[in-house]
Protein backbone atom coordinates (compact mmCIF):
# COMPACT_ATOMS: atom_id res chain seq x y z
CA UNK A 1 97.57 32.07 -54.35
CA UNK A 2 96.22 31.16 -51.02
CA UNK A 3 95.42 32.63 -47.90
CA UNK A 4 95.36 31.28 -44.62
CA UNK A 5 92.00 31.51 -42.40
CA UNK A 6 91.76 30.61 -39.16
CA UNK A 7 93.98 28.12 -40.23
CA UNK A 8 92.49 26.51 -43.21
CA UNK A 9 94.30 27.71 -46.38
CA UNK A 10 91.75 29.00 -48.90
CA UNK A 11 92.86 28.60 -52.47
CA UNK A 12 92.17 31.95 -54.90
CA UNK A 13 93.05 30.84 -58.20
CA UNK A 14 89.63 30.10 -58.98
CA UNK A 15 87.69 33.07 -57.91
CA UNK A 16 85.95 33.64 -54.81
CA UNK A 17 82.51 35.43 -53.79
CA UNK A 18 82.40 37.56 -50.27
CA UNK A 19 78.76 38.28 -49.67
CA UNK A 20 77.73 41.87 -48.27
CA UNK A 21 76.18 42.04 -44.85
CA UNK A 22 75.56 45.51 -43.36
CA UNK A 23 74.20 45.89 -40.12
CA UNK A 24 74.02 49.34 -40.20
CA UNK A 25 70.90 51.41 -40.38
CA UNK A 26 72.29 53.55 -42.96
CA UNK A 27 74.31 51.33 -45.29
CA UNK A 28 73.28 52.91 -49.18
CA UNK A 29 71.57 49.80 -50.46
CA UNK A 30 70.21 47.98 -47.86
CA UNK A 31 70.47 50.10 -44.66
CA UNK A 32 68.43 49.09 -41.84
CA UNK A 33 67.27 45.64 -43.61
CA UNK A 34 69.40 43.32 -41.53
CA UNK A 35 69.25 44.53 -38.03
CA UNK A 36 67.66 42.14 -36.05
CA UNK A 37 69.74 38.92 -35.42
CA UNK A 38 66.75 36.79 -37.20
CA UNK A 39 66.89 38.66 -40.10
CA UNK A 40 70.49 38.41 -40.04
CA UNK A 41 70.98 34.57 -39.85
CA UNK A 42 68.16 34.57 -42.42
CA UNK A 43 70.15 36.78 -45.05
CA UNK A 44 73.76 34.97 -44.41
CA UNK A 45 72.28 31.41 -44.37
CA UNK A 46 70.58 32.30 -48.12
CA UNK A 47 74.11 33.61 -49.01
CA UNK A 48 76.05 31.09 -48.00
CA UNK A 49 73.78 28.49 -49.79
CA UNK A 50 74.40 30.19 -53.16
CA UNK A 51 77.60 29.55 -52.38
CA UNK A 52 79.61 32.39 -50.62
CA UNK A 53 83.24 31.74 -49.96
CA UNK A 54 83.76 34.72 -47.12
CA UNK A 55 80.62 36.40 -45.30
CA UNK A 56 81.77 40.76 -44.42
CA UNK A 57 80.32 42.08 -41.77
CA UNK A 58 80.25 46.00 -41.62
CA UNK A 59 79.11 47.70 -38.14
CA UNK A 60 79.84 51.14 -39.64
CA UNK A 61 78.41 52.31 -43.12
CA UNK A 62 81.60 54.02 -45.59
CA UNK A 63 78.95 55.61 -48.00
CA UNK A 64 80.15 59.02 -48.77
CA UNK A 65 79.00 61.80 -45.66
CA UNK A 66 78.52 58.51 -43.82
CA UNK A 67 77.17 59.38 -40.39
CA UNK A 68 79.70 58.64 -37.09
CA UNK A 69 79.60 56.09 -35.41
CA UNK A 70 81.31 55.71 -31.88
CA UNK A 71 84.09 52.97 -31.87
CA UNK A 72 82.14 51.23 -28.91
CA UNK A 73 79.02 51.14 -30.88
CA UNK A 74 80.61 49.32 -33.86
CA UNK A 75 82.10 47.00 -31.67
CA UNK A 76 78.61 46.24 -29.60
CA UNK A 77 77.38 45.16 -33.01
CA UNK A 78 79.41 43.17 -34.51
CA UNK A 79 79.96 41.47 -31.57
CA UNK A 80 76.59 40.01 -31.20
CA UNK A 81 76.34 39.33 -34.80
CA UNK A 82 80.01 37.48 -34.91
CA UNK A 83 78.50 34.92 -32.29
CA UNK A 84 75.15 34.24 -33.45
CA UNK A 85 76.72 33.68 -36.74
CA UNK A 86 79.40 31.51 -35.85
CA UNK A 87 76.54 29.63 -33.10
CA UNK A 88 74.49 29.19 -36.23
CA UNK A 89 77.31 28.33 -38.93
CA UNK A 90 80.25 26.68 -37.64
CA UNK A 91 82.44 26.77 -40.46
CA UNK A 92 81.50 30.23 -41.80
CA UNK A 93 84.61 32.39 -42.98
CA UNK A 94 83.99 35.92 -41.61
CA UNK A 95 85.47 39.09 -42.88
CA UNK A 96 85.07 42.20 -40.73
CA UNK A 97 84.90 45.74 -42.57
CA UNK A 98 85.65 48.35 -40.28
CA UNK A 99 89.35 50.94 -40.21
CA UNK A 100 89.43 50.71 -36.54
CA UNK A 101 92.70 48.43 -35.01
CA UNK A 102 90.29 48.22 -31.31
CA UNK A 103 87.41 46.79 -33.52
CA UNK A 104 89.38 44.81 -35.98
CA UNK A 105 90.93 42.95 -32.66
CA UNK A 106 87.50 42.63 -30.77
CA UNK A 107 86.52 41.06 -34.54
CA UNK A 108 89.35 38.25 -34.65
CA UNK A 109 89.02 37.57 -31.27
CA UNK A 110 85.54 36.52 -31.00
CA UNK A 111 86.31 34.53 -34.24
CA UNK A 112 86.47 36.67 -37.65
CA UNK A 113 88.95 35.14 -39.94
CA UNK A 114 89.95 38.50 -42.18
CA UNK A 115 90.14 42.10 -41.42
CA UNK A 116 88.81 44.60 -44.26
CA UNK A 117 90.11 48.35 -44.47
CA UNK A 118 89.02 50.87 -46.99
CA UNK A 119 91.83 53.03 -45.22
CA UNK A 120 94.79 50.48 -45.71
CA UNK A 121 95.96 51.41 -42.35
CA UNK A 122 96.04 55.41 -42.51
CA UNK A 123 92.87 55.97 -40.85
CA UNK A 124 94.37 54.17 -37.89
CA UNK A 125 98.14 54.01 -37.23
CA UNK A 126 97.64 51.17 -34.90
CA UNK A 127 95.86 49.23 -37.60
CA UNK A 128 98.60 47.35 -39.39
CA UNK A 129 100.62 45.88 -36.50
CA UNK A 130 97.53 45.00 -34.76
CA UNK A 131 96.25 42.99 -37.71
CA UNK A 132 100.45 41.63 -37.65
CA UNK A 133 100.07 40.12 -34.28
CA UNK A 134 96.12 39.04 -34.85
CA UNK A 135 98.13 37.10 -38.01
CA UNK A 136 95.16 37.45 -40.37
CA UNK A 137 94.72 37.86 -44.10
CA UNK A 138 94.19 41.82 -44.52
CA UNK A 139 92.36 43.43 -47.28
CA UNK A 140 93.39 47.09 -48.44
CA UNK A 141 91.63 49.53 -49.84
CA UNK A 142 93.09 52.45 -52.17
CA UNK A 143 90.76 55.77 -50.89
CA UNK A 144 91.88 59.57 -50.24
CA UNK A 145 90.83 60.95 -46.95
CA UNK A 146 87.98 59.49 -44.85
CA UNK A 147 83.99 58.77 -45.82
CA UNK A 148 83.08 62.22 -44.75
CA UNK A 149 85.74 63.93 -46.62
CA UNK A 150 86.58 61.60 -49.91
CA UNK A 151 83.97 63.00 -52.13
CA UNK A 152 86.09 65.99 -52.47
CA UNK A 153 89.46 64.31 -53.09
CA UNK A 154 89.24 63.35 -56.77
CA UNK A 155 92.19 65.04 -58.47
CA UNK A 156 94.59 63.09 -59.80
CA UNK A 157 97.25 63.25 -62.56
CA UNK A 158 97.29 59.52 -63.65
CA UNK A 159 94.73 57.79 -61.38
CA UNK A 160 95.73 54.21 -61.75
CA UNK A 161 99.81 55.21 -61.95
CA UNK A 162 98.83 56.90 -58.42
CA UNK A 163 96.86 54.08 -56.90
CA UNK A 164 99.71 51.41 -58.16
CA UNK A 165 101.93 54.00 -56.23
CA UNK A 166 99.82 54.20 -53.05
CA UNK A 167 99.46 50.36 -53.12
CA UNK A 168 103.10 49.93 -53.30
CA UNK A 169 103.88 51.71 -50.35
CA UNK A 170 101.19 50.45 -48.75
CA UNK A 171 102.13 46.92 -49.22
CA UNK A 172 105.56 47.63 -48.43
CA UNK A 173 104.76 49.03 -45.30
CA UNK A 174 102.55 45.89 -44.08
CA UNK A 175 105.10 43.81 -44.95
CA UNK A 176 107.78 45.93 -42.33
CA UNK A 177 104.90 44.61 -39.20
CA UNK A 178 104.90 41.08 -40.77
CA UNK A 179 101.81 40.81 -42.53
CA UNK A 180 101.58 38.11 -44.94
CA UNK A 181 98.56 37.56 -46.51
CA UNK A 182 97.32 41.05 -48.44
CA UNK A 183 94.33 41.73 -50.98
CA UNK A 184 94.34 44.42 -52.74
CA UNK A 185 90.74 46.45 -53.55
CA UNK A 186 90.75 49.34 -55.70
CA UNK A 187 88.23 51.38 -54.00
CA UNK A 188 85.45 52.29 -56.32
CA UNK A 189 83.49 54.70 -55.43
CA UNK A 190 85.60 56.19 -53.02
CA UNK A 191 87.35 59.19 -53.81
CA UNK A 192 86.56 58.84 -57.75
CA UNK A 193 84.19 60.60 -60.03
CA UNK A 194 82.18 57.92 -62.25
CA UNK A 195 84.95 58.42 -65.25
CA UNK A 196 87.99 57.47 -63.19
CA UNK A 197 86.11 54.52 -61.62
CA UNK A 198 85.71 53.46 -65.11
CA UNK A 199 89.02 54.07 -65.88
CA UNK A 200 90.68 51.85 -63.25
CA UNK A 201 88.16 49.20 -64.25
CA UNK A 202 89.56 49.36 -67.99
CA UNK A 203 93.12 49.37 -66.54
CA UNK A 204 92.54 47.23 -63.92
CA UNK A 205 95.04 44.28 -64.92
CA UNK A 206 97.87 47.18 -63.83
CA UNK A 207 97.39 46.17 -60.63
CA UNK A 208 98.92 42.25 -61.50
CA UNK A 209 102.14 43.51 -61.52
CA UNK A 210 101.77 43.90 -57.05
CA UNK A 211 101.42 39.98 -57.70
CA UNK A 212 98.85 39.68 -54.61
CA UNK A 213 95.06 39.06 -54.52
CA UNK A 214 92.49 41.40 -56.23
CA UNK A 215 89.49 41.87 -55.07
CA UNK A 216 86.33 43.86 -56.71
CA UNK A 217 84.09 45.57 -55.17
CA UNK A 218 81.39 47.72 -57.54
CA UNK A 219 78.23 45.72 -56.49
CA UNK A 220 74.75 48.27 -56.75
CA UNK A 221 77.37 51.45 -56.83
CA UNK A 222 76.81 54.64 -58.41
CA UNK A 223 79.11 54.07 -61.11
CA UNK A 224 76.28 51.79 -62.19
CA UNK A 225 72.96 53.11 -61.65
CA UNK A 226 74.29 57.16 -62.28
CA UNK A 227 75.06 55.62 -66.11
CA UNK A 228 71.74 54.02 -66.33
CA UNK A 229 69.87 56.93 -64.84
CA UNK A 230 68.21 54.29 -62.09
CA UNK A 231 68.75 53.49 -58.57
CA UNK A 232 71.03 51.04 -56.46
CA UNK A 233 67.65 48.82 -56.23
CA UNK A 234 67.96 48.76 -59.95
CA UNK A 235 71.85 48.01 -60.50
CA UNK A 236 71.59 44.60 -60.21
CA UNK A 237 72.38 43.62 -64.22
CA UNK A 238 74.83 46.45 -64.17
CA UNK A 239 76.72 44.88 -61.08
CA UNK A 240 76.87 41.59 -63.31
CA UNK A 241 78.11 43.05 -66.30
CA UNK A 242 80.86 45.25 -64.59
CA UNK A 243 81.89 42.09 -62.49
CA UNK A 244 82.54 39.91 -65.47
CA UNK A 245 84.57 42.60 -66.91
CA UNK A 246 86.80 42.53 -63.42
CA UNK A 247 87.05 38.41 -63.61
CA UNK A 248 88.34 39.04 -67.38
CA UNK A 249 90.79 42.20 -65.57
CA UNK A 250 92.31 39.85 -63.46
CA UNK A 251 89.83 39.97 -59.90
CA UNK A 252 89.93 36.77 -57.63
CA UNK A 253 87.39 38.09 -55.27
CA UNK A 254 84.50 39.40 -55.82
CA UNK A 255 82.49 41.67 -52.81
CA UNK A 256 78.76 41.29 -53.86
CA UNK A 257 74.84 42.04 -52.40
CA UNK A 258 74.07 39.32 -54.74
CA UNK A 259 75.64 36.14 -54.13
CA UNK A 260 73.82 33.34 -56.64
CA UNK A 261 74.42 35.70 -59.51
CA UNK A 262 78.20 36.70 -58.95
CA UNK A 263 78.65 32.97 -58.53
CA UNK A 264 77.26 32.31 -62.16
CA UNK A 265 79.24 35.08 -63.59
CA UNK A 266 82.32 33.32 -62.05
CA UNK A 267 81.14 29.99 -63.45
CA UNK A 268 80.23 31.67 -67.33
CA UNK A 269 83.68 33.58 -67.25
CA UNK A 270 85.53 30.29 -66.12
CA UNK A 271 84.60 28.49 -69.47
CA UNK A 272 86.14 31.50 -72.05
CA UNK A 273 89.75 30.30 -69.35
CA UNK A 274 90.70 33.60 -68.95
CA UNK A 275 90.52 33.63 -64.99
């Protein structure tokens, strides 16, 4: 598989790391640590020489009871950060994180290569045939509701039948605007008790039958550090663990704090040649 950025085609049979960068002050792990632009270039240039495949930028922090943030806020900073880092790093790949179509297109316009949304276009109807005529990969999220309300929006019947369901339609529906290029993202952590975020991981290799790009993304969550009774400061060896079992489940991306050591894991797994 292969997806095309900014015109370079970027191949994902071996497995890929996107490094975390929040610039929010309220992001749950490290909120508030990369806020000024030297502190920023500081953080992506360490990440990108561990080797970091895509860098994802998120102006607007999806943490459960997350607080607003005003559309032209969002934009303001990642707008700043977007040229500084391209200035700094001409061949970076940039993701941008964000379930606003106005942002998203700000994004790709000042030069971000793929648009992330934990909504998969229902948090914004104009999302998906914006992101059609920006012609960039697009990353979907399965989630209930919004990062105020998800928390609350756990029942389900058969968790991973309903998220293969959700994805289906979903995909099928960014398909009818012309979207090519989709990855697929699970969502832990949002709108899942600890148990069914386990449970998807366990049954994660469901999702192989949507035949597109899977990408994990459990770094420092509480599925980790609620188990081992610690904190997200704490959840590094837990992030490891959990992403070797998604390489093994069939993941081709991994979304990561921690760039040098998802890069091992990817290296480790390669040799058993089950990814």
């Amino acid at each position: 598989m292969t997806i095309n950025c900014s015109g370079t085609l970027i191949d994902l049979s071996v497995p890929k790391v996107m490094g975390i960068l929040n610039v929010t002050p309220n992001s749950f792990y490290d909120g508030g640590k990369h806020r000024e632009i030297n502190s920023i270039i500081h953080q992506v240039d360490k990440m990108l020489s561990e080797g970091a495949d895509f860098i994802d930028i998120g102006a607007y922090s999806s943490k459960p009871s997350a607080e607003f943030v005003s559309e032209l806020e969002e934009i303001e900073r990642l707008k700043v950060v977007v040229k500084e880092l391209i200035n700094t790093f001409p061949n970076i790949v940039l993701s941008v994180d964000t379930f606003r179509a106005a942002v998203a297109k700000v994004a790709v316009e000042h030069g971000v290569a793929i648009v992330n949304d934990i909504s998969a276009g229902l948090l914004d109807e104009k999302m998906l045939p914006t992101v059609a005529e920006l012609k960039v990969p697009y990353i979907m999220m399965h989630m209930r509701g919004n990062p105020q309300t998800m928390q609350s929006m756990t029942k389900y019947d058969d968790i991973v039948k309903e998220i293969t369901f959700y994805f289906s339609e979903r995909i099928q529906k960014a398909r009818s605007f012309g979207i090519s290029d989709i990855i697929i993202d699970p969502g832990f952590g949002f709108a899942k008790t600890v148990e069914q975020n386990y449970e998807v991981l366990n049954k994660m290799e469901v999702f192989s039958m949507l035949e597109l790009t899977l990408l994990a993304g459990v770094s420092r969550k509480s599925m980790i550090y609620k188990v081992l009774e610690t904190t997200p400061q704490e959840a590094l060896n837990g992030t490891t663990v959990l992403n070797t079992i998604a390489l093994q489940k069939g993941a081709k991306i991994l979304r990561v704090h921690d760039v040098k050591e998802a890069v091992e894991c990817i290296k480790l797994v390669s040799k058993l040649n089950v990814i």
